[in-house]
Protein backbone atom coordinates (compact mmCIF):
# COMPACT_ATOMS: atom_id res chain seq x y z
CA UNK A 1 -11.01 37.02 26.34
CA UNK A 2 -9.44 36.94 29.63
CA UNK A 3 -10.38 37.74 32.84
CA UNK A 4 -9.78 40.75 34.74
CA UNK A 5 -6.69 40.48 37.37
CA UNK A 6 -8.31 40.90 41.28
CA UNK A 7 -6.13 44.50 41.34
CA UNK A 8 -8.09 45.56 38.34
CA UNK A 9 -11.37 44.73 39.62
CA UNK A 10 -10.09 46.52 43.11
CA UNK A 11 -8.62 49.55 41.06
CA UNK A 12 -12.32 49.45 39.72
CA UNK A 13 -13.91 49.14 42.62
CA UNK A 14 -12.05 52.11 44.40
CA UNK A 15 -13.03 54.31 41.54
CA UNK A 16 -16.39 53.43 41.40
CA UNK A 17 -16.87 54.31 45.50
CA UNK A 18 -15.27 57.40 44.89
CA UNK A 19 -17.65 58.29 42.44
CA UNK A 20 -20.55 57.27 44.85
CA UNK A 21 -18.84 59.09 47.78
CA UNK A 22 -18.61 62.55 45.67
CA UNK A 23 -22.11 62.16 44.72
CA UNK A 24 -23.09 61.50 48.39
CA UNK A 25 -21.34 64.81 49.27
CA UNK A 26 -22.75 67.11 46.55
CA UNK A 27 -26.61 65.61 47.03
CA UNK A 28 -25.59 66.46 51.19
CA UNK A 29 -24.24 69.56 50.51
CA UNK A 30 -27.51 70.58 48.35
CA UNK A 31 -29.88 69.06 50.73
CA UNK A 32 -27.55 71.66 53.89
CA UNK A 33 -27.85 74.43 51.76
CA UNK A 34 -31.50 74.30 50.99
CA UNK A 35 -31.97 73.78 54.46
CA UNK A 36 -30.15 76.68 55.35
CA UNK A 37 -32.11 78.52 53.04
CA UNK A 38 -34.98 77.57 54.93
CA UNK A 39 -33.89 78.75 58.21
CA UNK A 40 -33.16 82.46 56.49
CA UNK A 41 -36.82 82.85 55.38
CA UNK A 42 -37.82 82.05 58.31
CA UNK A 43 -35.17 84.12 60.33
CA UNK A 44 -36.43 87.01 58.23
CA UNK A 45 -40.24 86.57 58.20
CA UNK A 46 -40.12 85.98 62.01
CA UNK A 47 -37.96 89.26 62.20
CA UNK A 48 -35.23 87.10 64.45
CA UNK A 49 -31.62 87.98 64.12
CA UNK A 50 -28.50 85.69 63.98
CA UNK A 51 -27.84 86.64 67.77
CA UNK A 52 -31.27 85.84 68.75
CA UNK A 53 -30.80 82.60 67.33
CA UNK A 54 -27.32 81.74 68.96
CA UNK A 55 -28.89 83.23 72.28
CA UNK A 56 -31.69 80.65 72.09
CA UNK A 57 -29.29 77.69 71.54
CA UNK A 58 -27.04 79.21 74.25
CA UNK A 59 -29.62 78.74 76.41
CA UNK A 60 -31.26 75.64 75.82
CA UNK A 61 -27.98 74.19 75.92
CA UNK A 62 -27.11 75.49 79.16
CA UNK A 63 -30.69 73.95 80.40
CA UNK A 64 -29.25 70.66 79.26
CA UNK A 65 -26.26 70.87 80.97
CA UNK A 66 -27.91 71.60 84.45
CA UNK A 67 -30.48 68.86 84.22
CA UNK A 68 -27.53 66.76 83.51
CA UNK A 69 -25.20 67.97 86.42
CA UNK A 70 -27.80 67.64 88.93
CA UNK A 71 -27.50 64.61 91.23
CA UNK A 72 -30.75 62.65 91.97
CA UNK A 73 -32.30 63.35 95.31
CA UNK A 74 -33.54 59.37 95.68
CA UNK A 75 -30.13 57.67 95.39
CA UNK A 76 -28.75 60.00 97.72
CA UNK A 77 -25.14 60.11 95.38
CA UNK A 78 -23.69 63.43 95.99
CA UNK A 79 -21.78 64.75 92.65
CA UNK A 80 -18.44 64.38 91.84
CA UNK A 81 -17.97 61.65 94.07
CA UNK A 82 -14.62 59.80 93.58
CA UNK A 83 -15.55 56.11 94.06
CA UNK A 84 -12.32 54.23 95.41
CA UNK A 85 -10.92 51.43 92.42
CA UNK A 86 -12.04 47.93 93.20
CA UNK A 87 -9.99 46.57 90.18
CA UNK A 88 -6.42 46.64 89.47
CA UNK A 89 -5.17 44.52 86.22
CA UNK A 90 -2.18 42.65 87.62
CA UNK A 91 -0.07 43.06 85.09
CA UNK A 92 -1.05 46.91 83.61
CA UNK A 93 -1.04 48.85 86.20
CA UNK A 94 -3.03 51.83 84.61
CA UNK A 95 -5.99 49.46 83.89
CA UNK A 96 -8.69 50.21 86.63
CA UNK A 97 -12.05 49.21 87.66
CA UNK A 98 -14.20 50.63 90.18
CA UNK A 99 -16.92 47.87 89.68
CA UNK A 100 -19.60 50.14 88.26
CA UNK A 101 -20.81 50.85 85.21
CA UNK A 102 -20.40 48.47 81.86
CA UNK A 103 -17.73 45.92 83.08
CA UNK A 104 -14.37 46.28 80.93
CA UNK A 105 -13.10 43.39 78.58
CA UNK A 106 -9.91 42.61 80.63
CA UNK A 107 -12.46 42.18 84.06
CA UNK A 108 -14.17 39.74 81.97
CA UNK A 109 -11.21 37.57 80.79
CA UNK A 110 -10.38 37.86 84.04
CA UNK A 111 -13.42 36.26 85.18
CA UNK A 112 -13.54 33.98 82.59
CA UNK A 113 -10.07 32.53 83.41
CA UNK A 114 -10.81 32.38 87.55
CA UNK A 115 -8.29 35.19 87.85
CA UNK A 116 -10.52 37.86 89.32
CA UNK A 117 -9.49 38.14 92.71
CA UNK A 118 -5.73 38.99 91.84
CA UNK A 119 -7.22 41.64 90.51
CA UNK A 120 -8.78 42.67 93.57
CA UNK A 121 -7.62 46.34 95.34
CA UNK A 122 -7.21 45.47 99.04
């Protein structure tokens, strides 16, 4: 008996995961619509309608939004402050850098490679 070729056993494989994946879907799609059932009973024994419900998530998401927008009073940062670039990549000219937040992956290799300060915005 021989063995199976590796394209077989991928053919196989593919198959298989497809199989999986359409499972994972219908036991999802089950588990959304019983919880959607849920939500109707209660919907109906609470006496709420659909538009009470979207006005409640209209509004909670609005509170989210303003707590979000809000500058801090302590830092002093007013909002939608432009901060000027610090960082220019010498060679792409679109890459920028202000120097704040999570430092970008060309910064570093610059860095790395003692090339920072060409990179410097005068």
């Amino acid at each position: 008996m021989s063995t199976p070729s590796i394209a077989s056993q991928l053919a196989k494989l593919r198959k298989e995961r497809q199989a999986i994946e359409k499972k994972e879907k219908a036991l999802l799609s089950k588990t959304n619509d019983q919880a959607v059932a849920q939500i109707k009973a209660i919907m109906k024994d609470s006496g709420l309608s659909v538009d009470d419900l979207l006005a409640a998530l209209k509004v909670s998401k609005v509170q989210k939004i303003k707590k979000v927008s809000e500058p801090k009073a302590s830092t002093g940062v007013k909002a939608g402050f432009k901060v000027p670039i610090k960082y220019r990549h010498p060679t792409h000219q679109g890459l920028e850098w202000t120097g704040r937040g999570k430092t970008p992956v060309w910064i570093q290799e610059l860095k790395d490679s003692g090339q920072l300060e060409q990179a410097l915005v005068s």
